[in-house]
Protein backbone atom coordinates (compact mmCIF):
# COMPACT_ATOMS: atom_id res chain seq x y z
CA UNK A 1 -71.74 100.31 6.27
CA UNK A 2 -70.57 100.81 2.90
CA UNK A 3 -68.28 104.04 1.90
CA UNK A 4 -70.85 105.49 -0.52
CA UNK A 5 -73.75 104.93 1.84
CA UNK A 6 -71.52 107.50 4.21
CA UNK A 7 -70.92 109.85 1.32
CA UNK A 8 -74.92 109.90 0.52
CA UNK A 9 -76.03 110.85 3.84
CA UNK A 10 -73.22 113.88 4.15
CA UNK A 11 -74.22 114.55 0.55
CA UNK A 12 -77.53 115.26 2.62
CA UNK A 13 -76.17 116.86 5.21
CA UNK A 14 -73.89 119.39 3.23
CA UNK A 15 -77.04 120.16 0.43
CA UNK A 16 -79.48 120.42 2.88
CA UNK A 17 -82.15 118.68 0.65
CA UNK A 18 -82.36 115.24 -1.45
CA UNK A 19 -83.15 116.66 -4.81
CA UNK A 20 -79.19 119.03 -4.06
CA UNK A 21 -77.90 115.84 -2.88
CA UNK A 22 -79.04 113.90 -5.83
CA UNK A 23 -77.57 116.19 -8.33
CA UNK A 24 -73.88 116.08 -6.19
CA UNK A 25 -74.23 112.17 -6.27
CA UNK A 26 -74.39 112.56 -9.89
CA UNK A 27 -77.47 111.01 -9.56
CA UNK A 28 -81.41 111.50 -11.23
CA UNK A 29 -83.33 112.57 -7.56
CA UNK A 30 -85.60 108.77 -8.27
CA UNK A 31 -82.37 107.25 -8.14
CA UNK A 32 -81.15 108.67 -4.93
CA UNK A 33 -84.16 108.07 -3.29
CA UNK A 34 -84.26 104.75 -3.68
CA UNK A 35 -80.69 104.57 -2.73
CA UNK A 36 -81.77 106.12 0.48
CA UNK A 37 -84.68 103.79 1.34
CA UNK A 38 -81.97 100.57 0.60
CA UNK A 39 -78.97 102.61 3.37
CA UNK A 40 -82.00 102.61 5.76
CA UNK A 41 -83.49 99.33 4.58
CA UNK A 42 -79.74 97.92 5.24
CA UNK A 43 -79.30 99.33 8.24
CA UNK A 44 -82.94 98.72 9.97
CA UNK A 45 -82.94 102.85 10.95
CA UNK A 46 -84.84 106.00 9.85
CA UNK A 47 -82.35 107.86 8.97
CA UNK A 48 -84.19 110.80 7.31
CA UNK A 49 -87.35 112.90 8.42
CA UNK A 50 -90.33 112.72 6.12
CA UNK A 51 -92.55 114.54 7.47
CA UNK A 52 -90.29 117.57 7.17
CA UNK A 53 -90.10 119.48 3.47
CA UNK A 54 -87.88 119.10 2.44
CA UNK A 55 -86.78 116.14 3.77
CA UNK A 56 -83.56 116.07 6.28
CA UNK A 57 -81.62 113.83 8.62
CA UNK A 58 -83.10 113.05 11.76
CA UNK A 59 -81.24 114.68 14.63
CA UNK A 60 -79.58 111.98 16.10
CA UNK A 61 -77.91 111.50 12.49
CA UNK A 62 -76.85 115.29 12.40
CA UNK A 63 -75.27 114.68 15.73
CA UNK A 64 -72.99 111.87 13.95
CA UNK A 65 -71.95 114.61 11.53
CA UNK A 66 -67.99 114.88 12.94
CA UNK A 67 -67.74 110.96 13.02
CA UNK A 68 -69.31 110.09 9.56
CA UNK A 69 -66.57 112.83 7.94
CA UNK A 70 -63.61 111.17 9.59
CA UNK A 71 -65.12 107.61 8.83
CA UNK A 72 -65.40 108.76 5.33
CA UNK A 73 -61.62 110.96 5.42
CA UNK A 74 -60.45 107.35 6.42
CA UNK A 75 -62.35 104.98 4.17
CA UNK A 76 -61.60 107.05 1.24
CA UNK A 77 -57.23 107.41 2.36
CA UNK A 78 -57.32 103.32 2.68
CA UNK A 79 -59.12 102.58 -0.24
CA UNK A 80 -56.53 105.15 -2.25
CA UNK A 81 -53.68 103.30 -0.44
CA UNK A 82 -55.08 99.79 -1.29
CA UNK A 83 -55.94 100.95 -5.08
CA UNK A 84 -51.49 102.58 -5.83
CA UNK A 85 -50.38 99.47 -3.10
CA UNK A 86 -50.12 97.38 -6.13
CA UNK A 87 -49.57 99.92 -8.67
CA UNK A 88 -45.89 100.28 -9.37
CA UNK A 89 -46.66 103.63 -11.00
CA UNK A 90 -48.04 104.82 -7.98
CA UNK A 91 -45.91 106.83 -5.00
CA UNK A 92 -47.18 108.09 -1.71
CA UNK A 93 -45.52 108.54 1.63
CA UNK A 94 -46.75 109.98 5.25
CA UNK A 95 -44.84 111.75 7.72
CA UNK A 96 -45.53 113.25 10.74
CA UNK A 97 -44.61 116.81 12.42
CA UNK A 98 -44.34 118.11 15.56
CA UNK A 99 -47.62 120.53 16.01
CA UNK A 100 -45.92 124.03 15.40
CA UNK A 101 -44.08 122.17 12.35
CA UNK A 102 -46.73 121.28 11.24
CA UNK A 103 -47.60 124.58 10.16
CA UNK A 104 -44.44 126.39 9.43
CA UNK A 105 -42.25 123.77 7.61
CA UNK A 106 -44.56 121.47 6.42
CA UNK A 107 -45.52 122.73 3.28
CA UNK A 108 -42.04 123.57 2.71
CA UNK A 109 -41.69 119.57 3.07
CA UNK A 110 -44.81 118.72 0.59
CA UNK A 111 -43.67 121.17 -1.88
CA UNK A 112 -40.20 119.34 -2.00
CA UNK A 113 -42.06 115.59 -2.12
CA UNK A 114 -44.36 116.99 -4.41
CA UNK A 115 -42.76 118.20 -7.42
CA UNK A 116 -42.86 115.95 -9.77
CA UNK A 117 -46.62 115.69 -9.45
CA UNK A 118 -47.16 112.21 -8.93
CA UNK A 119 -46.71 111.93 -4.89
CA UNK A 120 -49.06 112.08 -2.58
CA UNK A 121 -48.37 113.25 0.57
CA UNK A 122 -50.00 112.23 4.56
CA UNK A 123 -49.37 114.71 6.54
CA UNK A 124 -49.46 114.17 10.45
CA UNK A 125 -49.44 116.02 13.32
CA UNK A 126 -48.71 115.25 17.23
CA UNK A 127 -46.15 116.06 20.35
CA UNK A 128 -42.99 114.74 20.07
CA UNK A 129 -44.09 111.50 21.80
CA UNK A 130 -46.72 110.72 19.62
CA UNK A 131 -44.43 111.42 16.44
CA UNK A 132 -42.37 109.03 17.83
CA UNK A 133 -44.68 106.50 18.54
CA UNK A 134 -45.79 106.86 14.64
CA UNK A 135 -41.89 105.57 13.77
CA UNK A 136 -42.18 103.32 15.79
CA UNK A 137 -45.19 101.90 14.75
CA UNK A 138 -44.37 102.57 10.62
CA UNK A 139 -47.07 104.65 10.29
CA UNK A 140 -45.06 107.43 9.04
CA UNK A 141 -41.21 107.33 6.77
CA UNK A 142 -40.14 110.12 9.19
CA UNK A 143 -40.65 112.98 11.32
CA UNK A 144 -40.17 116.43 11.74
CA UNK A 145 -39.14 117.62 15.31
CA UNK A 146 -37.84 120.30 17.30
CA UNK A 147 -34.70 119.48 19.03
CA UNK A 148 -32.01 121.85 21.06
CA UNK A 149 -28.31 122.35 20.57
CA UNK A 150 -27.38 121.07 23.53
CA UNK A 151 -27.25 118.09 25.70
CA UNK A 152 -29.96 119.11 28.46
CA UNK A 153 -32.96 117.88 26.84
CA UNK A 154 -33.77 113.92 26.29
CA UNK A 155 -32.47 112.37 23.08
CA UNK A 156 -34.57 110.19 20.69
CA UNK A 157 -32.10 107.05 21.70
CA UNK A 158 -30.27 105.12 19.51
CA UNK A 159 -33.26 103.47 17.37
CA UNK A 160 -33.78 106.74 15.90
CA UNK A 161 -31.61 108.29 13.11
CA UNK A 162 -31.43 111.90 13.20
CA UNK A 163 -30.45 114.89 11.25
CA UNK A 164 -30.80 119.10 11.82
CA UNK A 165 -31.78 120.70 8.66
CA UNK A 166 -32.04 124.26 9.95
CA UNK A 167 -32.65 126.61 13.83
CA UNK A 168 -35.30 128.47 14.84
CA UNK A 169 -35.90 130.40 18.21
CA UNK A 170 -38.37 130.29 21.16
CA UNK A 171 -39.06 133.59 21.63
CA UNK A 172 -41.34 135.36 24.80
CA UNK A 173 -43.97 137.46 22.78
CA UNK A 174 -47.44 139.25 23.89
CA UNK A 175 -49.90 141.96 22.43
CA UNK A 176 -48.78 144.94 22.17
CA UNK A 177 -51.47 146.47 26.04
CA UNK A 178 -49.53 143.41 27.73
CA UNK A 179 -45.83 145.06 26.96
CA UNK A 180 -45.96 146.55 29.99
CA UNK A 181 -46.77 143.61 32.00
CA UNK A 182 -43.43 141.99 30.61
CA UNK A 183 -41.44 142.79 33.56
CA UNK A 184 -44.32 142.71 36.29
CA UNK A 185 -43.15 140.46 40.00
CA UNK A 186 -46.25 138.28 38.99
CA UNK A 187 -45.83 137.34 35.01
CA UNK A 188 -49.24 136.05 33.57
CA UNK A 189 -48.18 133.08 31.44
CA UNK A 190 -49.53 131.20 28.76
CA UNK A 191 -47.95 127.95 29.56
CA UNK A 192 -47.36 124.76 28.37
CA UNK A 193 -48.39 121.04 29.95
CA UNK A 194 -44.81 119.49 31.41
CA UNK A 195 -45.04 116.61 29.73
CA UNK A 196 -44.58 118.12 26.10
CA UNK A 197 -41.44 118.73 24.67
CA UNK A 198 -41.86 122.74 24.97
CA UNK A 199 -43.28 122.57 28.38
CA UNK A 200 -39.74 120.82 28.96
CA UNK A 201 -37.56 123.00 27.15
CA UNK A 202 -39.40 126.04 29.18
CA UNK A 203 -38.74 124.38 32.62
CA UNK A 204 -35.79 123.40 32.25
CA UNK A 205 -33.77 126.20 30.22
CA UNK A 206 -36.46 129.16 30.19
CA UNK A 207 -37.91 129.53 33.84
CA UNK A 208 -34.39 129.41 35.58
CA UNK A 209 -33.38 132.03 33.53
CA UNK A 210 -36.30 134.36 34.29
CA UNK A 211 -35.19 137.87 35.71
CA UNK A 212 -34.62 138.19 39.18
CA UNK A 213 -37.87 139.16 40.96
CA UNK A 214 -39.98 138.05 38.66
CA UNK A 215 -42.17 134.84 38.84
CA UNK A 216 -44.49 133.37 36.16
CA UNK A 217 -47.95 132.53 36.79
CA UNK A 218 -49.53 130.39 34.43
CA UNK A 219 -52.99 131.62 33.70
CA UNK A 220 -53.86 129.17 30.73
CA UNK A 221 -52.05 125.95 29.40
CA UNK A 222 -52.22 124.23 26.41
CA UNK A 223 -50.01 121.91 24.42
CA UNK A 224 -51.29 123.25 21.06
CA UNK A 225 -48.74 125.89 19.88
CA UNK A 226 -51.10 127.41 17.09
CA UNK A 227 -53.87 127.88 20.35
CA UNK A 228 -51.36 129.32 22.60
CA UNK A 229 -50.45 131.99 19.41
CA UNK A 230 -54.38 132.72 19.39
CA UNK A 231 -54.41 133.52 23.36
CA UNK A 232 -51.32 135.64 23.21
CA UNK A 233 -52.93 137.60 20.22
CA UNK A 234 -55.86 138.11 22.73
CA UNK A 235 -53.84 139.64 25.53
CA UNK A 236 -54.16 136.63 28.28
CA UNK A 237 -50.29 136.14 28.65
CA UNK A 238 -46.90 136.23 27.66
CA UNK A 239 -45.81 132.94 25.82
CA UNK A 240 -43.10 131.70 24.86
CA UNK A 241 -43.51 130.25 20.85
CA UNK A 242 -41.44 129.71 17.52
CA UNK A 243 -40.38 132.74 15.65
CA UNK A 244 -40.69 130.90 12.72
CA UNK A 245 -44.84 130.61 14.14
CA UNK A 246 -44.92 134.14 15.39
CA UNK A 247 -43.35 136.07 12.19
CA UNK A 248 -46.21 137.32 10.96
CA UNK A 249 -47.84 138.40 13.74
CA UNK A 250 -45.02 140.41 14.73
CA UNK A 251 -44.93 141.94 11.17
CA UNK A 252 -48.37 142.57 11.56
CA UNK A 253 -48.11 144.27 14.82
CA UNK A 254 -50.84 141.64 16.43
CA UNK A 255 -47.76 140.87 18.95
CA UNK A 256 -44.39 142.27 19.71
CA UNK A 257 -41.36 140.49 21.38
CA UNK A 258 -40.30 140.74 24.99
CA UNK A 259 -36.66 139.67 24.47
CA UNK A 260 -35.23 142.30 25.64
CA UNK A 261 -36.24 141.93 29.24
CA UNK A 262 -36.93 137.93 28.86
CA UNK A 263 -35.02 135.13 27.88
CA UNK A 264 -35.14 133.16 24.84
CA UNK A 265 -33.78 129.61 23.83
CA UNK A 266 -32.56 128.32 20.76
CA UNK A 267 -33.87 125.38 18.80
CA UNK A 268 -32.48 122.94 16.08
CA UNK A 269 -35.07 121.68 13.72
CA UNK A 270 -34.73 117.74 13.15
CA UNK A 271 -35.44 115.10 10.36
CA UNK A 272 -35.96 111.94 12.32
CA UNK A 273 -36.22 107.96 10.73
CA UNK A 274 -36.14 104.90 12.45
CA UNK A 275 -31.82 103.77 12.74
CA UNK A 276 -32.54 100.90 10.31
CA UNK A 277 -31.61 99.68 6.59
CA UNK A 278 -33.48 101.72 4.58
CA UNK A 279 -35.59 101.02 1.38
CA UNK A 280 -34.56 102.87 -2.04
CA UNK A 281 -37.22 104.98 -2.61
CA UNK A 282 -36.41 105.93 1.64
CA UNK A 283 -32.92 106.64 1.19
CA UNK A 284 -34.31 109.14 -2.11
CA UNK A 285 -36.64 110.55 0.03
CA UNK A 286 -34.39 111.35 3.08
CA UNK A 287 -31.49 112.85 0.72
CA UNK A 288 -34.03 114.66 -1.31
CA UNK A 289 -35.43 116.44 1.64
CA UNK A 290 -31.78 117.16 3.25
CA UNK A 291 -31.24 118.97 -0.14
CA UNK A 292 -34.27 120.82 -0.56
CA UNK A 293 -35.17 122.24 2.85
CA UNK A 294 -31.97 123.22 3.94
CA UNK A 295 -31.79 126.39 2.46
CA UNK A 296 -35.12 127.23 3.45
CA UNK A 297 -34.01 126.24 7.37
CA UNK A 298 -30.16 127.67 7.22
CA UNK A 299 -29.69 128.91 10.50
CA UNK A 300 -28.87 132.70 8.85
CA UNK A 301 -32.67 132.25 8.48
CA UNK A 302 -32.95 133.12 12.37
CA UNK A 303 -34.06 136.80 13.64
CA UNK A 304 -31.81 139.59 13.82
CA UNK A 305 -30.66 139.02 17.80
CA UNK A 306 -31.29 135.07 17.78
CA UNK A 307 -28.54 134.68 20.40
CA UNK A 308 -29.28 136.88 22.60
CA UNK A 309 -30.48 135.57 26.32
CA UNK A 310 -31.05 137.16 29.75
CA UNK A 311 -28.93 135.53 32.22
């Protein structure tokens, strides 16, 4: 299955019609259509309904539609890397974030790499465990990971190299109707699976420091920060997320915080490498970030009331 072949039939797919697909192919429609007989020729499938006008995929190819764009996300990232891995010219690094990371300090990270306008950037995303597994497995220069300032939480281990750029806070927020429902004996909870690194943090520094009388039941769980945001927005639950995730909803008044009658936990916010002799261009990249972001991840950056905690 060749990389264009892919590109032809979700030319198809995303046109809706050969003669739209042609022109996006930069091709004459004649010439696409006999590229389309040769993909099914090739493959010994009908691929596309004739007897429909105009003429579309068959069904079973439609239903292929998520797999063909991440064959084709993939094809086109490793021929890139194979084109720049001889190309002395060429610079590109991946690295890999922690989900909620992902979407608050991330860009802050590309903008850094990016500057000079001749990096490209892979950005990844996973739990803690998988982000370590990428290290482990060089798929990534380094990671991005949540981390706590104290000793009560599993460390990385000694094959990892570590360094805190900046804080941030886990904070209990919920819409505004579910305020009231902050301090009820039975606290609905949007909770997270106990094998993540949050779902540890909240069981082991967060639920035995709930108010006395009060007992959390979990009505949904998820390990996906950005979906647990989304179900506190729709008044399921209290959860407990990043403030550095949750700004703008509070600005916007979508949720409020609950810190006042629940307790909160600080975090540190990591750069993480494997604890080995470093290329170079690594060592540049490493001090370049530890430059660059910390200003944007000072811990002055934290919330007016970051310390405070209900015992």
């Amino acid at each position: 299955m060749r990389l264009e072949w892919i590109d032809d039939i979700l030319a198809v797919l995303d046109s809706g019609s050969l003669a739209r697909a042609a022109e996006k192919r930069f091709l004459t429609q004649s010439a696409f259509t006999r590229r389309v007989r040769l993909i099914e020729d090739s493959i010994g499938a009908t691929l596309f309904d004739r007897r429909r006008k105009p003429i579309s995929l068959m069904p079973g190819v439609q239903a292929l539609e998520l797999e063909l764009r991440e064959l084709s996300t993939r094809l086109h990232r490793l021929r890139h890397s194979l084109k720049s891995a001889n190309d002395p010219t060429s610079k590109s690094l991946s690295f890999v974030c922690q989900h909620a990371l992902t979407t608050t300090v991330s860009p802050k990270i590309v903008r850094a790499l990016t500057h000079d306008g001749e990096t490209s950037v892979c950005v990844r995303s996973g739990n803690q465990d998988e982000c370590l597994l990428r290290l482990i497995s060089r798929e990534v220069e380094f990671a991005m990971m949540y981390g706590v300032p104290d000793e009560r939480m599993p460390d990385p281990g000694t094959a990892f190299e570590t360094k805190t750029l900046g804080s941030d806070l886990l904070i209990p927020v919920c819409a505004p109707a579910m305020r009231s429902r902050a301090t009820d004996a039975a606290l609905p909870t949007i909770s997270y699976p106990p094998d993540v690194f949050l779902g540890q943090v909240y069981s082991r520094m967060i639920a035995p420091r709930l108010p006395k009388g009060i007992t959390a039941l979990p009505v949904v769980e998820s390990a996906l920060t950005l979906a647990i945001l989304q179900y506190a927005v729709h008044e399921i639950g209290v959860a407990w997320l990043p403030h550095s995730l949750v700004a703008d909803a509070l600005t916007q008044g979508t949720l409020v915080r609950v810190d006042d009658v629940l307790p909160t936990q600080p975090l540190t916010i990591r750069m993480v490498r494997l604890a080995e002799a470093q290329s170079e261009t690594g060592e540049k990249i490493w001090q370049h970030l530890d430059k660059h972001l910390q200003p944007f991840l000072a811990p002055h950056h934290l919330p007016e009331n970051a310390d405070r905690t209900i015992q």
